[in-house]
Protein backbone atom coordinates (compact mmCIF):
# COMPACT_ATOMS: atom_id res chain seq x y z
CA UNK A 1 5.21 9.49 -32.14
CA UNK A 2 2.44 7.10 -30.51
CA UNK A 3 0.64 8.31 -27.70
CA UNK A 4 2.49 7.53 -23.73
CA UNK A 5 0.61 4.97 -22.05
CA UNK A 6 -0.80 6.04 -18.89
CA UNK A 7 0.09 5.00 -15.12
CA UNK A 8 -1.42 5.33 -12.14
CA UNK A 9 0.42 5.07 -8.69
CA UNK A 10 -1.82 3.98 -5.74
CA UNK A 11 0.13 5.06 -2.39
CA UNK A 12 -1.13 4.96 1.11
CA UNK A 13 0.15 3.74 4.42
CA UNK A 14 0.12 -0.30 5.37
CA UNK A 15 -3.84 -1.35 5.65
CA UNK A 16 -5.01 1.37 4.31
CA UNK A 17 -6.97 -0.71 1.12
CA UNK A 18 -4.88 -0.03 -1.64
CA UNK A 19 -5.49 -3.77 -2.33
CA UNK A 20 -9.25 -3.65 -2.35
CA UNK A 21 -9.23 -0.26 -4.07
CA UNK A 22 -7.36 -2.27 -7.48
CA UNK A 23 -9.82 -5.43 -6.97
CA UNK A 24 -12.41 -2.62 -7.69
CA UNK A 25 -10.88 -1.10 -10.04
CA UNK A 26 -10.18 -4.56 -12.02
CA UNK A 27 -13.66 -5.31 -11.94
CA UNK A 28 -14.61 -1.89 -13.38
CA UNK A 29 -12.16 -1.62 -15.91
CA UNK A 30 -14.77 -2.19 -18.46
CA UNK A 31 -12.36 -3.74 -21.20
CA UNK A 32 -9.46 -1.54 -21.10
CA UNK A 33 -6.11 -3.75 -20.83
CA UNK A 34 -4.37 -2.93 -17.66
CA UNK A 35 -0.75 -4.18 -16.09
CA UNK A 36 -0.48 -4.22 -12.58
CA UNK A 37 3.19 -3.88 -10.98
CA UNK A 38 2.93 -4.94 -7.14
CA UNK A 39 5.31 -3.45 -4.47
CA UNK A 40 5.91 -5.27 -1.43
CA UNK A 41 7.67 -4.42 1.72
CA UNK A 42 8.32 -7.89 3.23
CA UNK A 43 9.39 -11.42 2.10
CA UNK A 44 6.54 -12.58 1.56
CA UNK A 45 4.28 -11.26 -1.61
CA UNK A 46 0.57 -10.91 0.13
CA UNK A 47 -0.99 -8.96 -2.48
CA UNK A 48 0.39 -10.00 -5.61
CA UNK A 49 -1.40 -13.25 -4.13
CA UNK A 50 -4.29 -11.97 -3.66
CA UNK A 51 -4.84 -10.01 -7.07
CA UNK A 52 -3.39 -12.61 -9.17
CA UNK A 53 -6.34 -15.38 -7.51
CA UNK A 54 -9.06 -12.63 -7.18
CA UNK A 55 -10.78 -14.35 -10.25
CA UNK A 56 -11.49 -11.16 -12.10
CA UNK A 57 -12.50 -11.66 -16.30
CA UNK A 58 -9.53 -10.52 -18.17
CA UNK A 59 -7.19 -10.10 -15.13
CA UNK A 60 -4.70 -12.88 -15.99
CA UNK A 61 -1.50 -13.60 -13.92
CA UNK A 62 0.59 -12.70 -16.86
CA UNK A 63 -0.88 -8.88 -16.33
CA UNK A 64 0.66 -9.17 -12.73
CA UNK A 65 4.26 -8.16 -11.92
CA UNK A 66 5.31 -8.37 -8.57
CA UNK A 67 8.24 -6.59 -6.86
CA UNK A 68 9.22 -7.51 -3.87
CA UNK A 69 12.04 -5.71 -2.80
CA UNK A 70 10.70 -3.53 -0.23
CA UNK A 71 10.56 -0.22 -1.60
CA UNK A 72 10.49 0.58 -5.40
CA UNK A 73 11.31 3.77 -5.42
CA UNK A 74 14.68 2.79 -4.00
CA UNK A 75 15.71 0.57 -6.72
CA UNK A 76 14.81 2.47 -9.93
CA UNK A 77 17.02 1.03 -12.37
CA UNK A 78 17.52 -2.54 -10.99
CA UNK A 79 13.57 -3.15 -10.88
CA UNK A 80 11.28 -1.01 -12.16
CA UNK A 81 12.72 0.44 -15.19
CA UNK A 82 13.51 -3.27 -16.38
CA UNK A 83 9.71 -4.40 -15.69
CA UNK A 84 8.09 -0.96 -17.39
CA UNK A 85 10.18 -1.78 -20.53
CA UNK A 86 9.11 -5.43 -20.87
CA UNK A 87 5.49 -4.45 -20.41
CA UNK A 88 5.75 -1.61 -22.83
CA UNK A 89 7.93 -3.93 -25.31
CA UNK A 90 5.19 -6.62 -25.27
CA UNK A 91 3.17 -6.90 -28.70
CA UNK A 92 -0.03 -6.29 -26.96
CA UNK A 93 0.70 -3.47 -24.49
CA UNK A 94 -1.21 -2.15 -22.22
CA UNK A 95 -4.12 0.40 -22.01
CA UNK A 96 -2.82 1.47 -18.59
CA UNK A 97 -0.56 0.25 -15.83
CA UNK A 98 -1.38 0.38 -12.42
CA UNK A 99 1.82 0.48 -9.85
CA UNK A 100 0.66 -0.29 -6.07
CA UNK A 101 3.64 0.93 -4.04
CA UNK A 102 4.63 -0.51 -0.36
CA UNK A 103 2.85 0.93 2.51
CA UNK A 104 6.16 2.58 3.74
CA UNK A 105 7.23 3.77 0.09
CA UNK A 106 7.09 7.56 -0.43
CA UNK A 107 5.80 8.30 -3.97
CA UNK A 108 7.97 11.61 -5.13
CA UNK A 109 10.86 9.61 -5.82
CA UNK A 110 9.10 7.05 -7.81
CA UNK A 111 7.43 9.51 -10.30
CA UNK A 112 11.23 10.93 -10.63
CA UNK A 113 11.72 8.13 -12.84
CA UNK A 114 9.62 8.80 -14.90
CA UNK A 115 11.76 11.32 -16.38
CA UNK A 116 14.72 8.54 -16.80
CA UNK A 117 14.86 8.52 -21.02
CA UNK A 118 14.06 4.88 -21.65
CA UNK A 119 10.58 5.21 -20.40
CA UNK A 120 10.20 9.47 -20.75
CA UNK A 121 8.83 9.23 -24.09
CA UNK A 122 6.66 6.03 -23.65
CA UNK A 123 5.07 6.95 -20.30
CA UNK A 124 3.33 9.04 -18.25
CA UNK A 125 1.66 9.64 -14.58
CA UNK A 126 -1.76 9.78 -15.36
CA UNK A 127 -2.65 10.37 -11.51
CA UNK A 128 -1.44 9.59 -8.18
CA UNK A 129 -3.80 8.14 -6.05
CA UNK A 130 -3.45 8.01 -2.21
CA UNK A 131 -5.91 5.56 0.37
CA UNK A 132 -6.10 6.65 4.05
CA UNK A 133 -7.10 4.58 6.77
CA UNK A 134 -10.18 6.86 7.43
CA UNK A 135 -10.55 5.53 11.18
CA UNK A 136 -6.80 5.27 11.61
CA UNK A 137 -6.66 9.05 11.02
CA UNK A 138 -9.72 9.64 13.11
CA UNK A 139 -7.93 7.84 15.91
CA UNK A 140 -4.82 10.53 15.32
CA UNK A 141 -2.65 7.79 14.57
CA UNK A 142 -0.86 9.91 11.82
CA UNK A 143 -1.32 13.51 13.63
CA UNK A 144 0.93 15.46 15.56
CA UNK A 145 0.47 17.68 18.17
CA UNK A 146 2.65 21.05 16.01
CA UNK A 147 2.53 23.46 19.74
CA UNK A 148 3.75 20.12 21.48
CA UNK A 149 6.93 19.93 18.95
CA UNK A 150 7.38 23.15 19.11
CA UNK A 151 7.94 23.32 23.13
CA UNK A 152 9.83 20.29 22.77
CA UNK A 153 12.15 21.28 20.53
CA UNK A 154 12.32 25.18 22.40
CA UNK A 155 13.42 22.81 25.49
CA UNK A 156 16.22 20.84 23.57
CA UNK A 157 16.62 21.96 20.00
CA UNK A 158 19.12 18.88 19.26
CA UNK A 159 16.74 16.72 19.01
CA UNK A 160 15.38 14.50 16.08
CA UNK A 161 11.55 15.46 16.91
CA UNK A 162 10.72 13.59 13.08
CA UNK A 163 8.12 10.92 13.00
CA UNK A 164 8.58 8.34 10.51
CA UNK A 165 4.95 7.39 9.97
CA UNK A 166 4.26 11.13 10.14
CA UNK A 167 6.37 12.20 7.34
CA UNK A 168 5.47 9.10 4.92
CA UNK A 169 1.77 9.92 5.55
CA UNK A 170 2.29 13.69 4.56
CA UNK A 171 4.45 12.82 1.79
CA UNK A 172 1.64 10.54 0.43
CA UNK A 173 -0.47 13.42 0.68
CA UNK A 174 1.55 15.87 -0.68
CA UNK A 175 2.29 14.00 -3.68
CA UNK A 176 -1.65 12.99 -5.16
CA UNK A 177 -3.67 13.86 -7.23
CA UNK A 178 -6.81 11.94 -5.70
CA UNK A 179 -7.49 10.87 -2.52
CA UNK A 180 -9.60 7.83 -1.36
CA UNK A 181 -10.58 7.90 2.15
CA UNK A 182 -11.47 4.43 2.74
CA UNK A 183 -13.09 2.44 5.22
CA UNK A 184 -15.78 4.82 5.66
CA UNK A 185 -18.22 2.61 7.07
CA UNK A 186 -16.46 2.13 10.45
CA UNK A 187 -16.82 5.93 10.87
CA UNK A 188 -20.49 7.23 12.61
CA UNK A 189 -21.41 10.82 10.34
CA UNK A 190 -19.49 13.36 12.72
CA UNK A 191 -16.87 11.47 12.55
CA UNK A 192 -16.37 10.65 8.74
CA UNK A 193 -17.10 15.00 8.47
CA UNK A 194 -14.09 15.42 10.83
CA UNK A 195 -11.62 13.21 9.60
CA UNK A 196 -12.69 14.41 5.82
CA UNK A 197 -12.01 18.05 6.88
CA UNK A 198 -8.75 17.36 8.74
CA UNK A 199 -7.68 15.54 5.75
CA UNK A 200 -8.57 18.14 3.30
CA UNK A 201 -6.92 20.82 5.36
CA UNK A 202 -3.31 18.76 4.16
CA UNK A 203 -3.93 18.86 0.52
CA UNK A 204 -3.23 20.87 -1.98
CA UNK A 205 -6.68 23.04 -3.28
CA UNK A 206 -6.87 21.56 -7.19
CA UNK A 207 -6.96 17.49 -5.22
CA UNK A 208 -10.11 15.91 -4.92
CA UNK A 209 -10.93 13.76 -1.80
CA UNK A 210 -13.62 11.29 -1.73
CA UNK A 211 -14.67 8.77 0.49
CA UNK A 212 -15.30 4.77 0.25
CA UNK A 213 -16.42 1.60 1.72
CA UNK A 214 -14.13 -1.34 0.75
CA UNK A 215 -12.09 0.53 -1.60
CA UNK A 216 -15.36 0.45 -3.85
CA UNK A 217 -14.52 3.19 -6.41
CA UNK A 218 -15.22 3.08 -9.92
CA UNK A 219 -12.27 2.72 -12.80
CA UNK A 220 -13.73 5.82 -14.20
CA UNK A 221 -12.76 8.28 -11.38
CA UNK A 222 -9.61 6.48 -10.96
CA UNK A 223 -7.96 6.36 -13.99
CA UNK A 224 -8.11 9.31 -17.01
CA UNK A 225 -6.84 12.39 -14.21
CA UNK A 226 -4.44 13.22 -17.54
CA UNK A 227 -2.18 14.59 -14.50
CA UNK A 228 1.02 14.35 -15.92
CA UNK A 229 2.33 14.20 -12.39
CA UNK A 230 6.25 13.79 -13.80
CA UNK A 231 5.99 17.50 -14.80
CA UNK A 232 4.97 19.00 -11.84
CA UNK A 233 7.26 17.57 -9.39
CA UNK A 234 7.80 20.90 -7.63
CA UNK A 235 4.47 21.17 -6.34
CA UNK A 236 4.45 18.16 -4.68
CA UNK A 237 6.58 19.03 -1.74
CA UNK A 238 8.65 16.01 0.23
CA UNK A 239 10.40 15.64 3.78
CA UNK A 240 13.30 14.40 1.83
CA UNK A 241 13.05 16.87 -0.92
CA UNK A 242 17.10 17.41 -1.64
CA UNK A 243 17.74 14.66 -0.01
CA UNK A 244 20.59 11.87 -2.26
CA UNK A 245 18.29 8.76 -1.03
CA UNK A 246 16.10 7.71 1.66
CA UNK A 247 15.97 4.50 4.37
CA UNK A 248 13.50 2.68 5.44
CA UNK A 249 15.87 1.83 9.00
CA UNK A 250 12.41 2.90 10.78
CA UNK A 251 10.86 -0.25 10.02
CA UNK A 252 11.75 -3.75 9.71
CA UNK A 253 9.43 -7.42 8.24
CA UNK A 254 9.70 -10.78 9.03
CA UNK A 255 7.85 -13.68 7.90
CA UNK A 256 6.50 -16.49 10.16
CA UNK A 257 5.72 -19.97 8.87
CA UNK A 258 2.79 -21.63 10.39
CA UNK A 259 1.24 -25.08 10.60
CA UNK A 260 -2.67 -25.59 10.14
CA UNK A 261 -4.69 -23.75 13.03
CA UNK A 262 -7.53 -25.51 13.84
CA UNK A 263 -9.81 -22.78 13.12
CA UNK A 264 -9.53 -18.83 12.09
CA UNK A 265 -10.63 -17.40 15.22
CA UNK A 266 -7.91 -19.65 17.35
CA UNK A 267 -5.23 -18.09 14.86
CA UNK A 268 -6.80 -14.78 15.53
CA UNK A 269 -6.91 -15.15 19.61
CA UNK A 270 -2.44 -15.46 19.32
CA UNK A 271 -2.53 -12.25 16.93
CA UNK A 272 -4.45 -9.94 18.82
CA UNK A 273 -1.99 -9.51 22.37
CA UNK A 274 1.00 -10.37 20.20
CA UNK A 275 -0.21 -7.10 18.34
CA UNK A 276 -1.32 -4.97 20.81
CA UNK A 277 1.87 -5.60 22.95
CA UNK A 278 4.85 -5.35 20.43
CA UNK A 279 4.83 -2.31 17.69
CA UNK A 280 3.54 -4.07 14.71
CA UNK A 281 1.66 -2.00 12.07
CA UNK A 282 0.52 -4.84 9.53
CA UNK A 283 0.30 -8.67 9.50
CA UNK A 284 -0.68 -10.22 6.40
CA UNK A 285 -0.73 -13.70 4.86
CA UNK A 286 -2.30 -17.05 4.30
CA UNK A 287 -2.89 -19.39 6.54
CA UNK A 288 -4.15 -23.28 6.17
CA UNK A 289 -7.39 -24.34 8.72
CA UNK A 290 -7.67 -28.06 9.42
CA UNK A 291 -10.19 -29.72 7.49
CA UNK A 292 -10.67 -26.23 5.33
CA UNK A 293 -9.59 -27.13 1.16
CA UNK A 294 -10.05 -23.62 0.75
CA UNK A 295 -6.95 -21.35 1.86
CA UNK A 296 -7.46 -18.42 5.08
CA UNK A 297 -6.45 -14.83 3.97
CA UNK A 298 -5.13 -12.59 6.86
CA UNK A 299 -5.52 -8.97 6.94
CA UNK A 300 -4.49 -6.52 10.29
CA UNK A 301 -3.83 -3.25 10.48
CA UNK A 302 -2.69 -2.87 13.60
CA UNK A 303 -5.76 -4.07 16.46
CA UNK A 304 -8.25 -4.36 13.51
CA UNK A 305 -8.06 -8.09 11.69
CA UNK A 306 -9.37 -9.49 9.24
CA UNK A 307 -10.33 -12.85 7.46
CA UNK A 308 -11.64 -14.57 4.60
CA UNK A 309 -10.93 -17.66 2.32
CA UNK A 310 -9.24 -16.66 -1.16
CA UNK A 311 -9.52 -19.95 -3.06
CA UNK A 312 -8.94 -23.86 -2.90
CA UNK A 313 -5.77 -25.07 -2.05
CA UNK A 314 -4.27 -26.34 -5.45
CA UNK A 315 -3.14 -29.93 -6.25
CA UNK A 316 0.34 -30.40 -4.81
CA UNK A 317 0.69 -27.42 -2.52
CA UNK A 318 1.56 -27.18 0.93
CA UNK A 319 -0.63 -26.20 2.96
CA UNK A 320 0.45 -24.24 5.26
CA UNK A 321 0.78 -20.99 6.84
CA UNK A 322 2.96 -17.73 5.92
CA UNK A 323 2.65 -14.03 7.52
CA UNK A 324 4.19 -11.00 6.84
CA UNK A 325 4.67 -9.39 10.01
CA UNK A 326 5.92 -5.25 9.46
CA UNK A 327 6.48 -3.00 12.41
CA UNK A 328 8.49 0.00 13.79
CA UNK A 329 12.21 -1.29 14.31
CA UNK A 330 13.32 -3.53 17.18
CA UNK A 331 10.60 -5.68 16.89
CA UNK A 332 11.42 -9.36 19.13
CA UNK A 333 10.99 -11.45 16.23
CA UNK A 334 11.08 -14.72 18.48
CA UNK A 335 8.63 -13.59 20.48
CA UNK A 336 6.62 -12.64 17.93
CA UNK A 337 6.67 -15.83 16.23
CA UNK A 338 6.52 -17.91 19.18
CA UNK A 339 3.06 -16.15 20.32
CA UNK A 340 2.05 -16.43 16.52
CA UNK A 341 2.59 -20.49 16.03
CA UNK A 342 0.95 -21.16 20.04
């Protein structure tokens, strides 16, 4: 029987650098073959973009497979058992495939699948790799106050006291092998120590937790963990361990459609209030600048944004502007958009 090929799932919240972490990992690949399979949550497929023009020797955009259905884990059998098959089946398969799940996906029910017998004997989870925010976390944007819940639910015990972003955070945790803690850079040295310990304190004692700038970490750490995460399943505890299936009813995308700005910092004066004044986790997307051939990328994770130009706009294609918008539910979508297109 040939050998499984290996995969490696890259979780972590929206923003976090998942992204940037595969860019890196593309460049230091250092000849193996690799598939990438791209989960988005959102109409609009931002990163798949982004990998498949990131110009990278031997990444073609025939190595790129892009889901965009929201959450893979929730369609097993309609999407990702299909697309795992066709890569395996192909004449040339590869050395390794690397799935980047959604932001809001949780991870345990995704390495179930692995166990599904079309891909059981032909695959394996060579190591589940989760990205945190590093200054997100220092800012306690995924912690929660355990006395505070308990008093809470002591003073009305019918309550639903569950945090959404909470639990997919833990359950990211909970269910890797490695963990990046990226962005390190916009930490000072107390800081990075803190949020490094407080992180640690949520793993499990045989995971390894490093730290990065840009999602700069080497193929060679990344890939060959030999975890064979599908076989330990029980010690990678869930919140919806038992549970038939999962919703993602917490959150909700839209995409707005933009003309040209007339340069990246006006688009970036109508994000900022729209962000800080509706509950929107992540905008991502392209947008076109007047007199610009080359095309904006957008980046936000919630007040932080970021920009840069990609490539040049190709012969015959509008240019203009798309972002993915993704938020908590409830989100006014016209006013959104409105304050968006100015």
């Amino acid at each position: 029987m040939a050998a499984k090929v290996p995969a490696t799932v890259i979780t972590g919240f929206l923003g976090a650098g998942k992204t940037s972490l595969i860019r890196h990992l593309l460049a230091t690949a250092r000849g193996r073959r690799l598939a990438l399979i791209v989960n988005e949550f959102g109409e609009l497929g931002v990163d798949g973009e982004i990998l498949a023009s990131c110009g990278i020797e031997g990444c073609g955009e025939d190595d790129i497979v892009e889901l965009a259905n929201g959450c893979i884990c929730c369609t097993v059998a309609d999407d990702f058992i299909p697309t795992v098959t066709a890569l395996l089946d192909r004449a040339a398969p590869p050395d390794q495939i690397v799935i980047e799940t959604s932001g809001l996906a949780l991870p345990k029910p995704l390495l179930k699948a692995f166990d599904w017998p079309e891909i059981r004997t032909r695959l394996t989870v060579d190591g589940v790799i989760a990205v945190v925010d590093g200054a997100a976390v220092d800012d306690g944007r995924f912690a929660t106050d355990p006395e505070a819940v308990a008093r809470q639910r002591r003073l009305d015990p019918n309550l639903d006291h569950d945090n959404p972003l909470e639990e997919v955070y833990e359950d990211q945790l909970a269910c890797a092998d490695l963990v990046v803690l990226n962005k390190a850079d916009l930490l000072e040295s107390r800081a990075l120590e803190r949020t490094m310990g407080a992180v640690a304190g949520r793993l499990r004692p045989e995971v390894k937790l490093v730290s990065a700038v840009a999602g700069a970490i080497d193929a060679g750490i990344l890939l060959g963990l030999g975890a064979a995460a599908e076989d330990d399943l029980g010690a990678r505890p869930s919140h919806h361990d038992g549970a038939p299936e999962h919703e993602h009813d917490d959150f909700e995308s839209f995409t707005v459609n933009l003309g040209a700005v007339a340069s990246p910092a006006q688009l970036l004066e109508r994000l900022h209030p729209v962000v800080a004044g509706h509950d929107i986790l992540r905008v991502k997307g392209f947008a076109a600048v007047a007199g610009k051939d080359m095309r904006l990328v957008v980046q936000g994770v919630g007040a932080r944004l970021q920009h840069y130009y990609d490539r040049d706009w190709r012969a015959g294609e509008a240019r203009s502007g798309r972002l993915v918008v993704i938020g908590c539910s409830g989100l006014d979508r016209r006013a959104i958009a409105g304050a968006i297109r100015g």
